[in-house]
C-alpha atoms as a PDB file:
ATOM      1  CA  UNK A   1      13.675  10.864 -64.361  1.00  0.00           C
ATOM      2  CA  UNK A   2      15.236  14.047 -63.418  1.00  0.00           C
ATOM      3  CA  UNK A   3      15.280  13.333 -59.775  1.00  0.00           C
ATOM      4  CA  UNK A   4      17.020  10.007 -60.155  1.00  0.00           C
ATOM      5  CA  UNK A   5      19.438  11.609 -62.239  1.00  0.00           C
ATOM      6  CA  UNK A   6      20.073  14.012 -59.289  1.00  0.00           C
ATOM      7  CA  UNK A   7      20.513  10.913 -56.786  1.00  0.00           C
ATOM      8  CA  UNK A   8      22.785   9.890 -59.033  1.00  0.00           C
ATOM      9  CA  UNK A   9      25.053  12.999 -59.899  1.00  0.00           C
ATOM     10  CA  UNK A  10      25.279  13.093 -55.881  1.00  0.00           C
ATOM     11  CA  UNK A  11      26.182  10.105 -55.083  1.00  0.00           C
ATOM     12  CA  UNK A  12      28.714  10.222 -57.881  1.00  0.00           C
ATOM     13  CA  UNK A  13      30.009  13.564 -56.281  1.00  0.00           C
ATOM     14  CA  UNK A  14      30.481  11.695 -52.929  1.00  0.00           C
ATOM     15  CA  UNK A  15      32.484   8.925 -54.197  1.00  0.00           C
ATOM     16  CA  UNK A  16      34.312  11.252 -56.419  1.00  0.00           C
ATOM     17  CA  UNK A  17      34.761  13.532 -52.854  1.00  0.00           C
ATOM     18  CA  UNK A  18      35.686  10.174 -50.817  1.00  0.00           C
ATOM     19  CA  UNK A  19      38.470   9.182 -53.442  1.00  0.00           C
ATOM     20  CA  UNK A  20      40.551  12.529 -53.127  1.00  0.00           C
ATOM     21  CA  UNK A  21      40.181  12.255 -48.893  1.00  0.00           C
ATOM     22  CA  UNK A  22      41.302   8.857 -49.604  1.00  0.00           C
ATOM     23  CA  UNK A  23      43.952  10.194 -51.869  1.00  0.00           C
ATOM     24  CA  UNK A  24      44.853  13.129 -49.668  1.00  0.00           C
ATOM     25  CA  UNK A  25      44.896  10.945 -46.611  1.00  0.00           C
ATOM     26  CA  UNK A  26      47.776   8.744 -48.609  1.00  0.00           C
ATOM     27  CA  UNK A  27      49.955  11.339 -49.972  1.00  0.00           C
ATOM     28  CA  UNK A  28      50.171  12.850 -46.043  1.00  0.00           C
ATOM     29  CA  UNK A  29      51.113   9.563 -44.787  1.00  0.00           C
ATOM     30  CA  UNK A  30      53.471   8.814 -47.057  1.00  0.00           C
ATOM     31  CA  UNK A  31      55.298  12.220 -46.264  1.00  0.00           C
ATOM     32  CA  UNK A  32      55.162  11.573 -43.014  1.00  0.00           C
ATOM     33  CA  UNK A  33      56.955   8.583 -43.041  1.00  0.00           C
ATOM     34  CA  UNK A  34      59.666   9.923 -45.011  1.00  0.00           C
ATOM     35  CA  UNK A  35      63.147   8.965 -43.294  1.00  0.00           C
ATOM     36  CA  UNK A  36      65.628  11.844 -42.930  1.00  0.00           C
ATOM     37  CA  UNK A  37      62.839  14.756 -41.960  1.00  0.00           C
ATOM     38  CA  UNK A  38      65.442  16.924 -40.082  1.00  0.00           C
ATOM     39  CA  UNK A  39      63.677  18.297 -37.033  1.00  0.00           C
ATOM     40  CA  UNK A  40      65.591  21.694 -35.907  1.00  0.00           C
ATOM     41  CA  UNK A  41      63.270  22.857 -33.304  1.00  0.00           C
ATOM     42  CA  UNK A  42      60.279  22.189 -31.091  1.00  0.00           C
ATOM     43  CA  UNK A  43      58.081  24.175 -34.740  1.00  0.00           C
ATOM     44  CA  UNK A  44      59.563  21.168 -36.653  1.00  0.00           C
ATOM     45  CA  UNK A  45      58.426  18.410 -34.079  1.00  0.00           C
ATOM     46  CA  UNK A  46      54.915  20.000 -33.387  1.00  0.00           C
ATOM     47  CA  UNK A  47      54.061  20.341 -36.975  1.00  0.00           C
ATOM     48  CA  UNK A  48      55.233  16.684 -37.619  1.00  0.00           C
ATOM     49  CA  UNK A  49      53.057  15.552 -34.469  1.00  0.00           C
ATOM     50  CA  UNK A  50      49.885  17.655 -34.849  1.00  0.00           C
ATOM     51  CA  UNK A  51      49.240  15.621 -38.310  1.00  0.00           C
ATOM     52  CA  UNK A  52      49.848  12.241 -36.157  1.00  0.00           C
ATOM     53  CA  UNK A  53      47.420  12.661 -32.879  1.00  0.00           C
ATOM     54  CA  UNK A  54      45.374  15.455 -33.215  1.00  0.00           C
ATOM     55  CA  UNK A  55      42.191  14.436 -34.080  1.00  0.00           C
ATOM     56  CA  UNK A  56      42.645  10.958 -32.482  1.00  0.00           C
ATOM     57  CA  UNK A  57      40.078   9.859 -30.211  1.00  0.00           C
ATOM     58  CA  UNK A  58      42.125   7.931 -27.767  1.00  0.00           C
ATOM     59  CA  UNK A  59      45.287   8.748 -26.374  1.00  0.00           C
ATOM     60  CA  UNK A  60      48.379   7.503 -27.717  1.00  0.00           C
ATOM     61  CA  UNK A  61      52.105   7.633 -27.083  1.00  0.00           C
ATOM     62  CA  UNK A  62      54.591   8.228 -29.698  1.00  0.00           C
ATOM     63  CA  UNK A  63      57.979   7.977 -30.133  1.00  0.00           C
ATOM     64  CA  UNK A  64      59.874   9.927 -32.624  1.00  0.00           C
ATOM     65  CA  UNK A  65      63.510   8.201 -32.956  1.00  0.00           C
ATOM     66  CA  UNK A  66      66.387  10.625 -34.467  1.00  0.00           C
ATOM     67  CA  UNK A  67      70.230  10.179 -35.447  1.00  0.00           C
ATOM     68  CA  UNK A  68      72.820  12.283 -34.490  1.00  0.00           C
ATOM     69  CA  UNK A  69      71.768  15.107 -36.914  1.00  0.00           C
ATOM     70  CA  UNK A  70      67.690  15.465 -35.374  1.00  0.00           C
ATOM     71  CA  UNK A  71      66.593  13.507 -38.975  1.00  0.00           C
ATOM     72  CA  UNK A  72      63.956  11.021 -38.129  1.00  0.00           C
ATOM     73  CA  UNK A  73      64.834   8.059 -38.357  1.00  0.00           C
ATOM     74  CA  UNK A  74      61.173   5.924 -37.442  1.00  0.00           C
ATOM     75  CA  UNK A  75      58.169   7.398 -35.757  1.00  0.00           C
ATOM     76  CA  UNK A  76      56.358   4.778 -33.761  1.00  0.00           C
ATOM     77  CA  UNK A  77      52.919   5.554 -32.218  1.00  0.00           C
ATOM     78  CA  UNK A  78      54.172   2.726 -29.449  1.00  0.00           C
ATOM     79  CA  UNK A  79      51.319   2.405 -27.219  1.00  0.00           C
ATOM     80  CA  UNK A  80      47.413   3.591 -26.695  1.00  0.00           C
ATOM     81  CA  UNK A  81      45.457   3.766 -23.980  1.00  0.00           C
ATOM     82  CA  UNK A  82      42.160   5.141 -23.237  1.00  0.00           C
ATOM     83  CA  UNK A  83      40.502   8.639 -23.626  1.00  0.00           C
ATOM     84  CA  UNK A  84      42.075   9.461 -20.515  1.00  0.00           C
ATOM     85  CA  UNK A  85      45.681   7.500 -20.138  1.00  0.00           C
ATOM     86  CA  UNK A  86      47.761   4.993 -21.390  1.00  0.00           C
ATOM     87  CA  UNK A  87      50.480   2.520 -19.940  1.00  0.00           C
ATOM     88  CA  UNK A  88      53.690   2.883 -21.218  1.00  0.00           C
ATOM     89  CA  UNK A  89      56.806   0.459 -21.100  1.00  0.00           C
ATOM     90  CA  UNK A  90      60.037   2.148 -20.743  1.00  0.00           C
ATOM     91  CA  UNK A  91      62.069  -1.259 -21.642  1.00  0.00           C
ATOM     92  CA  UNK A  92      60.066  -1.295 -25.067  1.00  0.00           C
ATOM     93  CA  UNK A  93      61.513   2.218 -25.948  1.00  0.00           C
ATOM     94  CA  UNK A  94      64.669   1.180 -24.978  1.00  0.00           C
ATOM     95  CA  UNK A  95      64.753  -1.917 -27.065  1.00  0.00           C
ATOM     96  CA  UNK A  96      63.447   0.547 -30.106  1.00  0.00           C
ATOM     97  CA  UNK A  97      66.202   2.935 -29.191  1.00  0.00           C
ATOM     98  CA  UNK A  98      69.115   0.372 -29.398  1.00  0.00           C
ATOM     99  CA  UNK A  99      67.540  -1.098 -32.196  1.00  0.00           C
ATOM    100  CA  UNK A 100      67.214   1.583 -34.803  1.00  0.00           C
ATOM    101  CA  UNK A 101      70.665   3.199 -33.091  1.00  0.00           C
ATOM    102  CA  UNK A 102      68.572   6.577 -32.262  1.00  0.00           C
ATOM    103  CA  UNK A 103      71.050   9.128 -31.046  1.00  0.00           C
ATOM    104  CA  UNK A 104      68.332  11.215 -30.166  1.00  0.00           C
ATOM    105  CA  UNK A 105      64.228  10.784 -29.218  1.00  0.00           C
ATOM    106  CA  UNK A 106      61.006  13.157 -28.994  1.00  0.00           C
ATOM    107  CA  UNK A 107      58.675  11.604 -27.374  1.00  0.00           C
ATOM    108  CA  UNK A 108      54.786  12.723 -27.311  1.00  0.00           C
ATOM    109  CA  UNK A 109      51.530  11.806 -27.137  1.00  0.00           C
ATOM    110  CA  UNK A 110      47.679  13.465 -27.220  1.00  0.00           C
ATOM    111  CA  UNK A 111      45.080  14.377 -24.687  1.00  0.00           C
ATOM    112  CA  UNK A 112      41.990  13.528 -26.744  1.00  0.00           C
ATOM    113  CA  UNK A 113      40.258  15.622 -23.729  1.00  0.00           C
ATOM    114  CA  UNK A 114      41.917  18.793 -26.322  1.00  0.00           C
ATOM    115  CA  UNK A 115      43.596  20.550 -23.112  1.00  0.00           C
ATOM    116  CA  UNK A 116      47.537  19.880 -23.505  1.00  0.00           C
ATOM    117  CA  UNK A 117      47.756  20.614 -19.960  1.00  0.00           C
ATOM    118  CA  UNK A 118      50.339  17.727 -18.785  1.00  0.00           C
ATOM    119  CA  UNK A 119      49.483  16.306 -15.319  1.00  0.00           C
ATOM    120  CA  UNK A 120      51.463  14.984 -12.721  1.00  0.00           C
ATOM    121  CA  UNK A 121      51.526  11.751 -14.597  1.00  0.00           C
ATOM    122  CA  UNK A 122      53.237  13.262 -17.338  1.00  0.00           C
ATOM    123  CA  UNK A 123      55.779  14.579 -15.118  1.00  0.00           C
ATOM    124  CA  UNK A 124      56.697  11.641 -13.405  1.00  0.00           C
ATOM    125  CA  UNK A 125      57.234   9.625 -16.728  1.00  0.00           C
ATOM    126  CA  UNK A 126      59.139  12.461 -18.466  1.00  0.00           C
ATOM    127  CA  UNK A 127      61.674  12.300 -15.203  1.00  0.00           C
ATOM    128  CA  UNK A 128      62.085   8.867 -15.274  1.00  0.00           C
ATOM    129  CA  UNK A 129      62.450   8.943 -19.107  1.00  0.00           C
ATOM    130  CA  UNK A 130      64.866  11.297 -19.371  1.00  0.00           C
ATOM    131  CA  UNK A 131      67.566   9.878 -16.297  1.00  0.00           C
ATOM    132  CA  UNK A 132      67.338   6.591 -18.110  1.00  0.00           C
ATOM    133  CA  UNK A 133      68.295   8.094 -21.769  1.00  0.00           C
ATOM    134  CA  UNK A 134      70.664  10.526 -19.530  1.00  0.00           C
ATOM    135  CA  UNK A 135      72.234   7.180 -18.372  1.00  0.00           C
ATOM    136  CA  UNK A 136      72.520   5.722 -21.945  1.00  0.00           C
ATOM    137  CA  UNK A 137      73.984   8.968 -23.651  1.00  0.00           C
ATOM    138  CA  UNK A 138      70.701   9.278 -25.571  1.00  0.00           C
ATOM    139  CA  UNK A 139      69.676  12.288 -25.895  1.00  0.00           C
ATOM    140  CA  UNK A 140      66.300  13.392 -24.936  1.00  0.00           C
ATOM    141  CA  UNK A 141      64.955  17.025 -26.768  1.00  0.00           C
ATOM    142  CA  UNK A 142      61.161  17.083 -25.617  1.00  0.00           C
ATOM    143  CA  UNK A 143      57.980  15.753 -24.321  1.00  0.00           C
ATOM    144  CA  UNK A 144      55.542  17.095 -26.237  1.00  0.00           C
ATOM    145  CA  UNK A 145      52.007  16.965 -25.127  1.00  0.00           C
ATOM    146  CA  UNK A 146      49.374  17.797 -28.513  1.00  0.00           C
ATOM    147  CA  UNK A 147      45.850  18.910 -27.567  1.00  0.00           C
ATOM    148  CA  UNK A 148      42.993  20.369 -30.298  1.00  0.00           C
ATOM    149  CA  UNK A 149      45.023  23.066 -31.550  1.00  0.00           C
ATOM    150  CA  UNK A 150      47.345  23.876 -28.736  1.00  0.00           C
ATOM    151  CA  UNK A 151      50.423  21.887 -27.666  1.00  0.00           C
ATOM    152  CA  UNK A 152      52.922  21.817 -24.872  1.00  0.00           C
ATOM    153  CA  UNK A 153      56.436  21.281 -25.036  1.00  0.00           C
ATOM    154  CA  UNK A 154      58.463  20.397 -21.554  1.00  0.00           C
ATOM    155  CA  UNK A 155      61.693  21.646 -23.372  1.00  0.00           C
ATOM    156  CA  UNK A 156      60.154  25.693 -23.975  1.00  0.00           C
ATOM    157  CA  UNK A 157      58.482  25.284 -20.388  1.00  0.00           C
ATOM    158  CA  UNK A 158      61.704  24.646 -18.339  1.00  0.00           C
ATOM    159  CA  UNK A 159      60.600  20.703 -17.456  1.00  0.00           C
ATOM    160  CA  UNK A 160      62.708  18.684 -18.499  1.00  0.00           C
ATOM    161  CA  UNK A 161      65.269  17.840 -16.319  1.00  0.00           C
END
């Protein structure tokens, strides 16, 4: 009897453990999706983005949309890939842009491989990105690459353009 009360107790624990994750998990999101987050530097955006993609197994692309004061106004993971790229649509960040009336945008995205190294790739889209923004007044701050516990911003690093 003593041993199925065990079993039990454990099991018990491991629910009791699963519904504070589950708990945890919610209270996180539901910070993170706060409107208004005013982001005043690249610490702001990488703590923000760390808690979004870095511990996701495929790669994704985010978009981080701000008004005229760097609050966030919508974060959007906009597009995923595989573990080693994804294909991104410059017209559907536009339409976002106009949409929500960003002044400003971060954009980012993971390298599930944990290296934040950005490639050539990563180059060519930030270049394109930012002329079209530069063309539409928009304001572009950073790419921001997040890896397992390192990160890369194109704005410290002298690359964007």
């Amino acid at each position: 009897m003593l041993n199925s009360e065990l079993i039990l107790a454990k099991e018990n624990q491991e629910l009791l453990n699963d519904k504070i994750i589950q708990q945890t998990i919610a209270i996180l999101d539901s910070r993170l999706k706060v409107k208004g987050i005013e982001i005043t530097g690249v610490e702001d955006a990488i703590n923000y983005l760390r808690l979004q993609l870095e511990l996701e197994e495929i790669e994704f692309f985010c978009v981080l949309f701000l008004d005229s004061k760097n609050r966030v106004i919508e974060f959007q993971k906009m597009f995923y890939g595989s573990i080693r790229s994804v294909e991104i649509h410059l017209c559907e960040i536009i339409k976002v842009v106009l949409a929500l009336n960003a002044s400003a945008i971060i954009i980012a995205h993971n390298h599930p491989s944990g290296k934040a190294e950005p490639g050539n790739m990563d180059c060519i889209l930030t270049n394109k990105i930012s002329n079209l923004l530069n063309l539409m007044d928009i304001h572009f701050i950073d790419h921001i690459i997040i890896g397992h516990n390192e990160y890369i911003s194109f704005a410290e690093h002298g690359l964007l353009i």
